[in-house]
PDB file of N, CA and C in Angstrom:
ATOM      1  N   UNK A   1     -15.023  18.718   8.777  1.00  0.00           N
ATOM      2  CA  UNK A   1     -13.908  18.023   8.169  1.00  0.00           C
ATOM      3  C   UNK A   1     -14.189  17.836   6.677  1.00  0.00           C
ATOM      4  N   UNK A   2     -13.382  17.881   5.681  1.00  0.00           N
ATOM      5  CA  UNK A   2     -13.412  17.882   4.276  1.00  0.00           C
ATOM      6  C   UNK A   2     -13.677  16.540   4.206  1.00  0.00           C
ATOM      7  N   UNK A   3     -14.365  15.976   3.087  1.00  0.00           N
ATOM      8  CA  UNK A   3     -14.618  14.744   2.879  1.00  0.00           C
ATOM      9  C   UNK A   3     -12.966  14.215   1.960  1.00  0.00           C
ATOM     10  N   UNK A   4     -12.695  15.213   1.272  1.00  0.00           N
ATOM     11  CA  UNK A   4     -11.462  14.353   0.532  1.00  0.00           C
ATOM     12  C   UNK A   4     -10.405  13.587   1.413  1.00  0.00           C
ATOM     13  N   UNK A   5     -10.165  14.733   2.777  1.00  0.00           N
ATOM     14  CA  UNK A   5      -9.489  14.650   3.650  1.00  0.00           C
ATOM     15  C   UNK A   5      -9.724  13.338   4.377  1.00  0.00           C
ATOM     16  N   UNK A   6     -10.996  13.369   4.429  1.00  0.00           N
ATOM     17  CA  UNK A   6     -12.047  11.973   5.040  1.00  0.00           C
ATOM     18  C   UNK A   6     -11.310  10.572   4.709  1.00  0.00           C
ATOM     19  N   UNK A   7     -11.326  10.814   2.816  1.00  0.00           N
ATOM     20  CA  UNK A   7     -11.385   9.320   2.572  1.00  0.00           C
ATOM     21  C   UNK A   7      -9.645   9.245   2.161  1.00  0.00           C
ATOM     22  N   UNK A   8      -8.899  10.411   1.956  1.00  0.00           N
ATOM     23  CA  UNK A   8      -7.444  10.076   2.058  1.00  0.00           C
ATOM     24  C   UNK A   8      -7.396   9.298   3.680  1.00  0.00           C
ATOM     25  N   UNK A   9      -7.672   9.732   4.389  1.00  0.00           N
ATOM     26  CA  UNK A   9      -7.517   9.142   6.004  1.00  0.00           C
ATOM     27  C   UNK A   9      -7.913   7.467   6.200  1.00  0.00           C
ATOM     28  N   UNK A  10      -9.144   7.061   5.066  1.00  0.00           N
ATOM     29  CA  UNK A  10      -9.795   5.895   5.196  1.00  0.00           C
ATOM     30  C   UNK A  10      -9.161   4.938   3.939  1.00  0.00           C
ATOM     31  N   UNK A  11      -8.097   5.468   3.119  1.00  0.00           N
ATOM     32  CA  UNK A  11      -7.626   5.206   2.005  1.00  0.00           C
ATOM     33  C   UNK A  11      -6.412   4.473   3.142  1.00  0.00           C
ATOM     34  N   UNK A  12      -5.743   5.112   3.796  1.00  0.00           N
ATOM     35  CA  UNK A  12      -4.588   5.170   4.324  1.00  0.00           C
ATOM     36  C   UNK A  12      -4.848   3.868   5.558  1.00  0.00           C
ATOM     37  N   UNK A  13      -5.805   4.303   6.123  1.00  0.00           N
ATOM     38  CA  UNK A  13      -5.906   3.110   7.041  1.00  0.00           C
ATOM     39  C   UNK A  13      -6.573   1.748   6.410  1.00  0.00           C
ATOM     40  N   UNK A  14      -7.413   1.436   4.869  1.00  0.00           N
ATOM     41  CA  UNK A  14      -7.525   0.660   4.212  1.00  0.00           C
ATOM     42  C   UNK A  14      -6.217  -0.283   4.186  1.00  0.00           C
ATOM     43  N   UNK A  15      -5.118   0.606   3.579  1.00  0.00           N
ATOM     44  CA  UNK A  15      -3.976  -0.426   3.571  1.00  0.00           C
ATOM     45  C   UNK A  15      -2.837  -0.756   4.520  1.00  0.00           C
ATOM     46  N   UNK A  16      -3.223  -0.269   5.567  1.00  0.00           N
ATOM     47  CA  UNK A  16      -2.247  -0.485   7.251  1.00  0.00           C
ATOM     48  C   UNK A  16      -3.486  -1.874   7.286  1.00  0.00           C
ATOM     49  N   UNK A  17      -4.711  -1.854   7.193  1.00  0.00           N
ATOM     50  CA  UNK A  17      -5.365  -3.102   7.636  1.00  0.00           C
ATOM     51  C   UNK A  17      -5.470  -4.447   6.203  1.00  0.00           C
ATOM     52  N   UNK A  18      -5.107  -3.892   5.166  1.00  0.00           N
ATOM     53  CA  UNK A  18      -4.741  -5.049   4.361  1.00  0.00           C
ATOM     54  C   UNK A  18      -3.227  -5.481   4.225  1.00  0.00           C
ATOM     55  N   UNK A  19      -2.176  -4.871   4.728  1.00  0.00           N
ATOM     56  CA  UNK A  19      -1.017  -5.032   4.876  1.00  0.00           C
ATOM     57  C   UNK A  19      -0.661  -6.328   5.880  1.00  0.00           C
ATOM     58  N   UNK A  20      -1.179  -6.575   7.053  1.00  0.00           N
ATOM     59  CA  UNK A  20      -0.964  -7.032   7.873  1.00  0.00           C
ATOM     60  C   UNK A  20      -1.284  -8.678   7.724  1.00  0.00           C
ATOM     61  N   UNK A  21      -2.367  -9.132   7.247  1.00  0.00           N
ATOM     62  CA  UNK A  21      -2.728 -10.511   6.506  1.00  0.00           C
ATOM     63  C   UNK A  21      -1.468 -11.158   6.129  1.00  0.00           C
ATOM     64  N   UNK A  22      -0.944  -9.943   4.831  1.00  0.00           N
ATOM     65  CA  UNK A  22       0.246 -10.277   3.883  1.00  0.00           C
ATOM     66  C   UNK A  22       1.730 -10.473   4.615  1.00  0.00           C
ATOM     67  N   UNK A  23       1.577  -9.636   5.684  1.00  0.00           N
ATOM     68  CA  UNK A  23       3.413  -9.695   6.280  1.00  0.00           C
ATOM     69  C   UNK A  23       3.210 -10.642   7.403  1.00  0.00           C
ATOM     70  N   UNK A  24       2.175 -11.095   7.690  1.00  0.00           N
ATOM     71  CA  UNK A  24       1.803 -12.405   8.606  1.00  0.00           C
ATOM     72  C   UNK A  24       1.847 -13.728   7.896  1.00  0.00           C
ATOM     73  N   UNK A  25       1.525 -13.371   6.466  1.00  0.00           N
ATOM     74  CA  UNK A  25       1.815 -15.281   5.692  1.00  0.00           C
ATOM     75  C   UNK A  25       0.855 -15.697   5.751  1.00  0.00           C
ATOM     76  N   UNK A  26      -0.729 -15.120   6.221  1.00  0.00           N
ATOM     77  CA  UNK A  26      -2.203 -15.497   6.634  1.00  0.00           C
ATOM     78  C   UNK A  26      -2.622 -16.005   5.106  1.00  0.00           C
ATOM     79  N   UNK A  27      -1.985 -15.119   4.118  1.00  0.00           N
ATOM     80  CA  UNK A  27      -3.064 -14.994   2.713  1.00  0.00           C
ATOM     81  C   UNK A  27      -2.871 -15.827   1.763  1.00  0.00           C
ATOM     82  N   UNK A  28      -3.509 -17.677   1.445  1.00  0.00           N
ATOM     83  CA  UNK A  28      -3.133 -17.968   0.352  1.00  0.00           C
ATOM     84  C   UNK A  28      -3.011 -17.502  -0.756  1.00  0.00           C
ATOM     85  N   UNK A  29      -2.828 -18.531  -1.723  1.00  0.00           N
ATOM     86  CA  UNK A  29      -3.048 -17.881  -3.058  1.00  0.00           C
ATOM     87  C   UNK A  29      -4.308 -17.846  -3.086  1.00  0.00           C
ATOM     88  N   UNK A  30      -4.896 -16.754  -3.958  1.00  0.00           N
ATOM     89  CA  UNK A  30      -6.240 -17.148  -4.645  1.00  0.00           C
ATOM     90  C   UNK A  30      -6.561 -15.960  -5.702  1.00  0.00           C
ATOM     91  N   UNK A  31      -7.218 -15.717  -6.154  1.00  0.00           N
ATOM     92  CA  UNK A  31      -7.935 -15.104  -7.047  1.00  0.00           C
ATOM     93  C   UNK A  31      -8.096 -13.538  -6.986  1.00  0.00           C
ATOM     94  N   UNK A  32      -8.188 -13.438  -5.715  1.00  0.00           N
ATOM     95  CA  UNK A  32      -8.716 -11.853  -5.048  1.00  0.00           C
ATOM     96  C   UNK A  32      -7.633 -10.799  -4.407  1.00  0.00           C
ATOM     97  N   UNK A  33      -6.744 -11.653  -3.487  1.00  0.00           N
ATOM     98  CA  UNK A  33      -6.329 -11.079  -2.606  1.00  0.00           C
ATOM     99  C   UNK A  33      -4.626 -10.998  -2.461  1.00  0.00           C
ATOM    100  N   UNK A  34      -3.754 -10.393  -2.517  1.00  0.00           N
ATOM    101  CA  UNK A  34      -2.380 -10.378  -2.950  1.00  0.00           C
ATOM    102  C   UNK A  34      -1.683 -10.070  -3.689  1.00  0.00           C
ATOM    103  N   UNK A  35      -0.414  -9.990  -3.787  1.00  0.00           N
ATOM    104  CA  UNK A  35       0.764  -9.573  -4.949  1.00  0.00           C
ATOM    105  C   UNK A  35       0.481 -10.783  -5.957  1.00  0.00           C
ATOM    106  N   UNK A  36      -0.151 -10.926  -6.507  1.00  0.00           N
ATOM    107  CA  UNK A  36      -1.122 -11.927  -8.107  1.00  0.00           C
ATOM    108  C   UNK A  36      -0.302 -12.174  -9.670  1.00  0.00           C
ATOM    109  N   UNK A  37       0.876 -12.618 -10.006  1.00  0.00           N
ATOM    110  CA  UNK A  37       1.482 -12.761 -10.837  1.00  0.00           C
ATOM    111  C   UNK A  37       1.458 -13.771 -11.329  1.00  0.00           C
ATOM    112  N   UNK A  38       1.934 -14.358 -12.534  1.00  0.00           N
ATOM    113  CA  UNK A  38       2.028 -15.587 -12.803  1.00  0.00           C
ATOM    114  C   UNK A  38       2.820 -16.442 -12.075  1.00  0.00           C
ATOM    115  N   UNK A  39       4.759 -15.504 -11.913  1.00  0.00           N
ATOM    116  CA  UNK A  39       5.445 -16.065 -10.882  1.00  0.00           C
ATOM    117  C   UNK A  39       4.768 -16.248  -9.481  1.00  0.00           C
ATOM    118  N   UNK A  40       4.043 -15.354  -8.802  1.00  0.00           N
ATOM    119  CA  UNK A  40       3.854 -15.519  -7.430  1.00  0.00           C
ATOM    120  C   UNK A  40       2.617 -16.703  -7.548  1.00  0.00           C
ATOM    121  N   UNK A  41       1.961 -16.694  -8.278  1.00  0.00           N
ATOM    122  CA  UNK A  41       1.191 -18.214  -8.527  1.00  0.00           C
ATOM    123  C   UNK A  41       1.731 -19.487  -8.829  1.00  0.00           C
ATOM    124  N   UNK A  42       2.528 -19.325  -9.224  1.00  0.00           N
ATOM    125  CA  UNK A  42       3.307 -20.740  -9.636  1.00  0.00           C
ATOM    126  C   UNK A  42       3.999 -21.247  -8.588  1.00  0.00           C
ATOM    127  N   UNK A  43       4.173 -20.201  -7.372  1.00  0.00           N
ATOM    128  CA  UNK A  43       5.124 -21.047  -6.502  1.00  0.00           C
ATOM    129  C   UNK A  43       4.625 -20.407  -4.820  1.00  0.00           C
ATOM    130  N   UNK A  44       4.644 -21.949  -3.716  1.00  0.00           N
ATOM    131  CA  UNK A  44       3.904 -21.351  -3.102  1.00  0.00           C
ATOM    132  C   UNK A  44       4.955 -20.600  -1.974  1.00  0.00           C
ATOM    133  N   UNK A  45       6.573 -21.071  -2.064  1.00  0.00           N
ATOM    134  CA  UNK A  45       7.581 -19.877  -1.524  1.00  0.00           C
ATOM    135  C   UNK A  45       7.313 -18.917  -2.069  1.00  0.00           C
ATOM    136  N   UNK A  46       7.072 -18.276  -3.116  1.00  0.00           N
ATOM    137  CA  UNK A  46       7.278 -16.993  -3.919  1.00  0.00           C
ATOM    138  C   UNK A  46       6.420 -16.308  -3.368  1.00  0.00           C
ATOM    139  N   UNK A  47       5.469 -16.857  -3.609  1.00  0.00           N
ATOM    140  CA  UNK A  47       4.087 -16.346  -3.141  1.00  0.00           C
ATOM    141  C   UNK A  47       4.253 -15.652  -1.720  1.00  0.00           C
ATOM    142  N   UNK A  48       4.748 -16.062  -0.774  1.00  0.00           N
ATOM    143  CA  UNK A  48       4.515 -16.058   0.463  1.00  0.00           C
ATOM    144  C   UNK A  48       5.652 -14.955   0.887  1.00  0.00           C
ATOM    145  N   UNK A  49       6.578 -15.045   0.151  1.00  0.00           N
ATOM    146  CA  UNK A  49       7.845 -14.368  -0.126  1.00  0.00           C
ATOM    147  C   UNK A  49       7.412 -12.888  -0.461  1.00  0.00           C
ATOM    148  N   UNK A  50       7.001 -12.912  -1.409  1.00  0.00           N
ATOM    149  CA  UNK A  50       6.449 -11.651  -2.270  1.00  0.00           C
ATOM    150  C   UNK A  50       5.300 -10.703  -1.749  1.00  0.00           C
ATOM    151  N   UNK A  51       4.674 -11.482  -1.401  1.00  0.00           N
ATOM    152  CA  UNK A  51       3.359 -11.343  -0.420  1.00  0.00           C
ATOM    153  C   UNK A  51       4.032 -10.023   0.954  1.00  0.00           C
ATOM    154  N   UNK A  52       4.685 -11.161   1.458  1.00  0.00           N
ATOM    155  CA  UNK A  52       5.490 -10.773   2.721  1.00  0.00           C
ATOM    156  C   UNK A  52       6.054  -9.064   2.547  1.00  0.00           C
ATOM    157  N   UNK A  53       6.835  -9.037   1.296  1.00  0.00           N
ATOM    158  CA  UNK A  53       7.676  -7.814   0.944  1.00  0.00           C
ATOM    159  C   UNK A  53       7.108  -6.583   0.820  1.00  0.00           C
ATOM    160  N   UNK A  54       5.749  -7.389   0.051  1.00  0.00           N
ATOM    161  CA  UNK A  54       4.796  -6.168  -0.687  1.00  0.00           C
ATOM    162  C   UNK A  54       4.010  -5.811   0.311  1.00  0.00           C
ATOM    163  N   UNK A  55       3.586  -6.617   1.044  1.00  0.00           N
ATOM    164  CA  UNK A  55       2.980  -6.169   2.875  1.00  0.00           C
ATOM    165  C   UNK A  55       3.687  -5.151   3.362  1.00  0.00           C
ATOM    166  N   UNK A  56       5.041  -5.554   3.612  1.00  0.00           N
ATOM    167  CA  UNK A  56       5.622  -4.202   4.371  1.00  0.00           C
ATOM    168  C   UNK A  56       5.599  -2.879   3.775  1.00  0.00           C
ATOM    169  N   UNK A  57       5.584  -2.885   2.617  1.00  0.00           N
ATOM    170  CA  UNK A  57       5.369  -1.674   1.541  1.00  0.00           C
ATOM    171  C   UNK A  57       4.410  -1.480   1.666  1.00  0.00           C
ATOM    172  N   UNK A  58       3.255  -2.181   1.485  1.00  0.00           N
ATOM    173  CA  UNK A  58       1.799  -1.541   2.086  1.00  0.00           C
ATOM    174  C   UNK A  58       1.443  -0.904   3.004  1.00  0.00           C
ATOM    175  N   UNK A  59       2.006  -1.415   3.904  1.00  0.00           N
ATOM    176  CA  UNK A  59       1.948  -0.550   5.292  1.00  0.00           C
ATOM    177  C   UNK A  59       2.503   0.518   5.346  1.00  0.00           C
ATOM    178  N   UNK A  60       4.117   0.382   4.950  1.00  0.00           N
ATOM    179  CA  UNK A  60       4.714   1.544   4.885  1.00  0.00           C
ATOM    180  C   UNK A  60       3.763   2.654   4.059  1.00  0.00           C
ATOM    181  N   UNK A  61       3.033   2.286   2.631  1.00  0.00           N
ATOM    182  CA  UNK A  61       2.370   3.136   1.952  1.00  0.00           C
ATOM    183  C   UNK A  61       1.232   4.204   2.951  1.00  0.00           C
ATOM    184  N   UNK A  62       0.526   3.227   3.619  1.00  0.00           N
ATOM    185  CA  UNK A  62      -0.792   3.318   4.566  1.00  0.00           C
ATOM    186  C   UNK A  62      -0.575   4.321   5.682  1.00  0.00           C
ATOM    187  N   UNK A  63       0.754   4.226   6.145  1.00  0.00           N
ATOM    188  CA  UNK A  63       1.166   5.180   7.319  1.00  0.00           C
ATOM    189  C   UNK A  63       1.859   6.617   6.470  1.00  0.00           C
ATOM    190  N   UNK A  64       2.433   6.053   5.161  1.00  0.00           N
ATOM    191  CA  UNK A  64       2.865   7.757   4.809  1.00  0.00           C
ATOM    192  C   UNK A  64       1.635   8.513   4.836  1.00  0.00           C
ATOM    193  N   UNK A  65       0.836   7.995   3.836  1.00  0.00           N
ATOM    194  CA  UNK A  65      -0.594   8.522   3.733  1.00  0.00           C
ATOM    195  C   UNK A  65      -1.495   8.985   4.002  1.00  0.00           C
ATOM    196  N   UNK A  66      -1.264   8.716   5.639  1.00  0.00           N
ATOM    197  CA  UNK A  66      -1.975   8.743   6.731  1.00  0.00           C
ATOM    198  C   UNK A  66      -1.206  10.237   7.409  1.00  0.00           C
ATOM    199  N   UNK A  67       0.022   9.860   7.208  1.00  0.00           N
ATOM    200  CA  UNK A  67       1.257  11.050   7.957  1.00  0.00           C
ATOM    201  C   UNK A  67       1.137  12.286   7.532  1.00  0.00           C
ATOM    202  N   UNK A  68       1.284  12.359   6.273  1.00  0.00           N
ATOM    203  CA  UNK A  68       1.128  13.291   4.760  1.00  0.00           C
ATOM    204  C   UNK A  68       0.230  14.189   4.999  1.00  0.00           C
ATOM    205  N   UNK A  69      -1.123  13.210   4.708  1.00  0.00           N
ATOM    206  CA  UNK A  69      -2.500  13.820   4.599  1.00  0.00           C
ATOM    207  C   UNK A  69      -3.362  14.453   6.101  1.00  0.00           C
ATOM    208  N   UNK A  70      -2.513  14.362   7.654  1.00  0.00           N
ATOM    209  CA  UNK A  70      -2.839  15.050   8.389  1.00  0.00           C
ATOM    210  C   UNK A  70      -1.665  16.237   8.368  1.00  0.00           C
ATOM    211  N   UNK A  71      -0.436  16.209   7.999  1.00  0.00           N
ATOM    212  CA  UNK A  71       0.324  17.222   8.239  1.00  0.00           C
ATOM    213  C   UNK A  71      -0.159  18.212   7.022  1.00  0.00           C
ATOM    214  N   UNK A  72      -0.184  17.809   6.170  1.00  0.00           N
ATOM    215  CA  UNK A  72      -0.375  18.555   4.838  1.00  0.00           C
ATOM    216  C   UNK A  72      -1.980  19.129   5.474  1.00  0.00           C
ATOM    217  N   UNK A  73      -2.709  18.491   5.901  1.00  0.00           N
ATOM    218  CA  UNK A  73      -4.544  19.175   5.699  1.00  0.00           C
ATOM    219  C   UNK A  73      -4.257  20.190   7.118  1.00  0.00           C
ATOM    220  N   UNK A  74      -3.442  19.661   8.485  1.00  0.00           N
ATOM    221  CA  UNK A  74      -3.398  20.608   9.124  1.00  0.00           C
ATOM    222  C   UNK A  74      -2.712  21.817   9.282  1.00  0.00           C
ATOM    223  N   UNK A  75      -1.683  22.500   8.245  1.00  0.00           N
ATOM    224  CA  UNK A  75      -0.847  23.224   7.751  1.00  0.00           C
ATOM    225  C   UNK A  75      -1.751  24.097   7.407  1.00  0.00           C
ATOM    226  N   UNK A  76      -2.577  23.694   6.002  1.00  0.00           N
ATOM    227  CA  UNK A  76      -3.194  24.272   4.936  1.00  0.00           C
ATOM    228  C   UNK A  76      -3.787  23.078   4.330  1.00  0.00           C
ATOM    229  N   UNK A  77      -5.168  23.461   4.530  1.00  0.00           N
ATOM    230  CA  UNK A  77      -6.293  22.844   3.724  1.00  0.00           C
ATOM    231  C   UNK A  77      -6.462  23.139   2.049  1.00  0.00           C
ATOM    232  N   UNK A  78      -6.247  24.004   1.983  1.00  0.00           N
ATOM    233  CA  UNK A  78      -6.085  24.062   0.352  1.00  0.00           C
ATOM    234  C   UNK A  78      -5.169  23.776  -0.157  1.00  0.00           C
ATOM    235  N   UNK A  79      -3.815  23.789   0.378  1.00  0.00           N
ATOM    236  CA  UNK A  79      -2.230  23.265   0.088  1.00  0.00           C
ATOM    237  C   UNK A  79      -2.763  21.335  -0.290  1.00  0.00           C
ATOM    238  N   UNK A  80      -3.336  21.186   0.916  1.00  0.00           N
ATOM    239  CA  UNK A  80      -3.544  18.928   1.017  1.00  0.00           C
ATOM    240  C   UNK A  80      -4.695  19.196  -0.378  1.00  0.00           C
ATOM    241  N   UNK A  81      -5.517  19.995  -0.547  1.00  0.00           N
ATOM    242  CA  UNK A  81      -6.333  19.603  -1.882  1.00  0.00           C
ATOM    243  C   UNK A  81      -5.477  19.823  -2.873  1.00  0.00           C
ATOM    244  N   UNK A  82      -4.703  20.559  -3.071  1.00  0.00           N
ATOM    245  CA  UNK A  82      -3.522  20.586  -4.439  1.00  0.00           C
ATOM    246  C   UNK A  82      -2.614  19.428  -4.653  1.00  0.00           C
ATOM    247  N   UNK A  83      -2.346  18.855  -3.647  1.00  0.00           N
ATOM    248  CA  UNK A  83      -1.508  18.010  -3.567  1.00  0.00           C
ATOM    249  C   UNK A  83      -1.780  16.544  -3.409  1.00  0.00           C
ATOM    250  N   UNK A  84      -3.173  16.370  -3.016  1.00  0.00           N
ATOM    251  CA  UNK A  84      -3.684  14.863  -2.668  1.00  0.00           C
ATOM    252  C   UNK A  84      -3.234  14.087  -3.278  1.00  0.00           C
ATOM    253  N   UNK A  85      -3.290  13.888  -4.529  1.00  0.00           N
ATOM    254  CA  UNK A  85      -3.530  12.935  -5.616  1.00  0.00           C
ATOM    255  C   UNK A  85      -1.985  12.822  -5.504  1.00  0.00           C
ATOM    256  N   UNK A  86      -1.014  13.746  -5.102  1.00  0.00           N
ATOM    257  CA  UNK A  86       0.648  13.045  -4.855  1.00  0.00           C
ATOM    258  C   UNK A  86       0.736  12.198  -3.613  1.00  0.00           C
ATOM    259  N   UNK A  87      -0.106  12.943  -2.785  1.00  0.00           N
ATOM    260  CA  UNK A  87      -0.075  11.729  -1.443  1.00  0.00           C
ATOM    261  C   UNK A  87       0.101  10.971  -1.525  1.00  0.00           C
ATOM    262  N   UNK A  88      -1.418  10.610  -2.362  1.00  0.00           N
ATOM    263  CA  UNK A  88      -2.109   8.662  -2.191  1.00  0.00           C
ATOM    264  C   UNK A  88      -1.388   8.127  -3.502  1.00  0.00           C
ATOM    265  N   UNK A  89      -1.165   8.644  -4.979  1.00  0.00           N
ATOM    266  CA  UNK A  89      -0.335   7.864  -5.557  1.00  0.00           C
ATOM    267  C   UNK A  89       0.985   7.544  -5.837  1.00  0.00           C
ATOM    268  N   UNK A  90       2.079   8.135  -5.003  1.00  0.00           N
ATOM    269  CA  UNK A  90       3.292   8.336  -4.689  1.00  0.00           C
ATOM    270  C   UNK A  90       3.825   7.025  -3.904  1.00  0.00           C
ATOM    271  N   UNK A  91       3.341   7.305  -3.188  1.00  0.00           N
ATOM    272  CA  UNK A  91       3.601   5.792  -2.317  1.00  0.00           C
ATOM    273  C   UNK A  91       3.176   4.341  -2.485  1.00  0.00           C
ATOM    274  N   UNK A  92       2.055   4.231  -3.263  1.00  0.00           N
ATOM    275  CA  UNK A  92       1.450   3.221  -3.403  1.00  0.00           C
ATOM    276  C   UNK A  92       2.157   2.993  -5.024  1.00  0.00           C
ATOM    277  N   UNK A  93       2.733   3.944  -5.911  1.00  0.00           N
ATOM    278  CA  UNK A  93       3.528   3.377  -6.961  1.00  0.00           C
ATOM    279  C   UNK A  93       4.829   2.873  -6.454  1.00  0.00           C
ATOM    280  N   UNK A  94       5.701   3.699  -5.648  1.00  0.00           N
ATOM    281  CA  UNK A  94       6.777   2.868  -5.410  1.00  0.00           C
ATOM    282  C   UNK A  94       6.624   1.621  -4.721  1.00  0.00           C
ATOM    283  N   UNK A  95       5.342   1.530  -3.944  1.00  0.00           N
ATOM    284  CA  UNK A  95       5.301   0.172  -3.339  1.00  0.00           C
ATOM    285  C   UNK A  95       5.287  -0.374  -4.454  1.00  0.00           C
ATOM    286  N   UNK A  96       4.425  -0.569  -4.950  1.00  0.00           N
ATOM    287  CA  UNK A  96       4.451  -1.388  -6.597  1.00  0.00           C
ATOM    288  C   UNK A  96       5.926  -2.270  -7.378  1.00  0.00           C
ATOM    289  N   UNK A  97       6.364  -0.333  -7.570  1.00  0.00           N
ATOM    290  CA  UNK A  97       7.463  -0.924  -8.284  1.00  0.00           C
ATOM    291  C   UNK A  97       8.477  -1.745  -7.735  1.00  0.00           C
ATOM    292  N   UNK A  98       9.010  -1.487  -5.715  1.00  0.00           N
ATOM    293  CA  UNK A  98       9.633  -2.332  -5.283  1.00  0.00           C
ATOM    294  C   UNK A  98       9.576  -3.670  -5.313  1.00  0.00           C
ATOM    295  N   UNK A  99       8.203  -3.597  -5.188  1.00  0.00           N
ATOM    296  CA  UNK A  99       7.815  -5.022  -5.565  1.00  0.00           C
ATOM    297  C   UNK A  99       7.603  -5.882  -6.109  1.00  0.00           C
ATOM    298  N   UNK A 100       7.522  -5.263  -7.438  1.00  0.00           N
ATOM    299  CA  UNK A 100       8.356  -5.706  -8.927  1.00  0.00           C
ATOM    300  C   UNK A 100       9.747  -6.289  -9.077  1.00  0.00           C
ATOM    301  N   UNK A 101      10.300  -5.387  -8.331  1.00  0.00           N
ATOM    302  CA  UNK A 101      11.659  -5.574  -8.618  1.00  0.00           C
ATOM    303  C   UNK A 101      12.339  -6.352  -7.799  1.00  0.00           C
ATOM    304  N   UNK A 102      12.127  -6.326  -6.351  1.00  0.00           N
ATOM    305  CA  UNK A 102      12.157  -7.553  -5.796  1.00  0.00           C
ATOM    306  C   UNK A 102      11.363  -8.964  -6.429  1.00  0.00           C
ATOM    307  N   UNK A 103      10.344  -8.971  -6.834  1.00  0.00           N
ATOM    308  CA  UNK A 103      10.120 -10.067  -7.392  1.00  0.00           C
ATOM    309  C   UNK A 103      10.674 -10.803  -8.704  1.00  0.00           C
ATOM    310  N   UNK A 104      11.528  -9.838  -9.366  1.00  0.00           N
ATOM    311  CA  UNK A 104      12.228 -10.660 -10.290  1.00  0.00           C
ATOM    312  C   UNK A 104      13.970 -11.265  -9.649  1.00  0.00           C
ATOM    313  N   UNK A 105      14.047 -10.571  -8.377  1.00  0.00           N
ATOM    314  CA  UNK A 105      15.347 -11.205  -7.975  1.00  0.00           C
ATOM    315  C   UNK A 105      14.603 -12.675  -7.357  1.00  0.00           C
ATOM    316  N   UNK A 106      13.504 -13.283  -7.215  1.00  0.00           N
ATOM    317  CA  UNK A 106      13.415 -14.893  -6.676  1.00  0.00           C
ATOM    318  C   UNK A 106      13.477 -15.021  -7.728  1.00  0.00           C
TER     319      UNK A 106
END
């Protein structure tokens, strides 16, 4: 097994298992762990709110990633090395930006 292939797979299931904290409401505020803004600090609805949104996007990110990077590596292995770096940062920017943008509608 390719190691890139390896850690796209361990990339992907990284954020299906940090997703879940967040869309559960488990994760205070703090320092380390969460959607970390000034707004989502200042308020502890927002927070929990935002948290919540950007969770499901995480996950959603974690399972494309996961989807992607076995269809793409089992197709063609040299096709998933050309393309990796769209995999894993494709999804994890639009999570981002949704979550931006939902966070300026609270």
């Amino acid at each position: 097994m390719d190691t890139t292939y390896l850690v796209t797979l361990v990339i992907g299931v990284i954020l299906v298992l940090l997703s879940i904290p967040l869309i559960s409401g488990k994760v205070k505020k703090n320092q380390w762990y969460g959607f970390r803004t000034k707004k989502t600090l200042s308020d502890d609805t927002i927070w929990y709110k935002a948290n919540k949104f950007s969770g499901w996007f995480l996950l959603l990110s974690g399972l494309v990633i996961l989807v992607a990077s076995f269809m793409l590596y089992s197709k063609d292995p040299a096709l998933f090395q050309h393309y990796v770096g769209v995999v894993i940062l494709t999804p994890i920017v639009l999570s981002v930006l949704f979550s931006f943008t939902y966070l300026k509608k609270l």
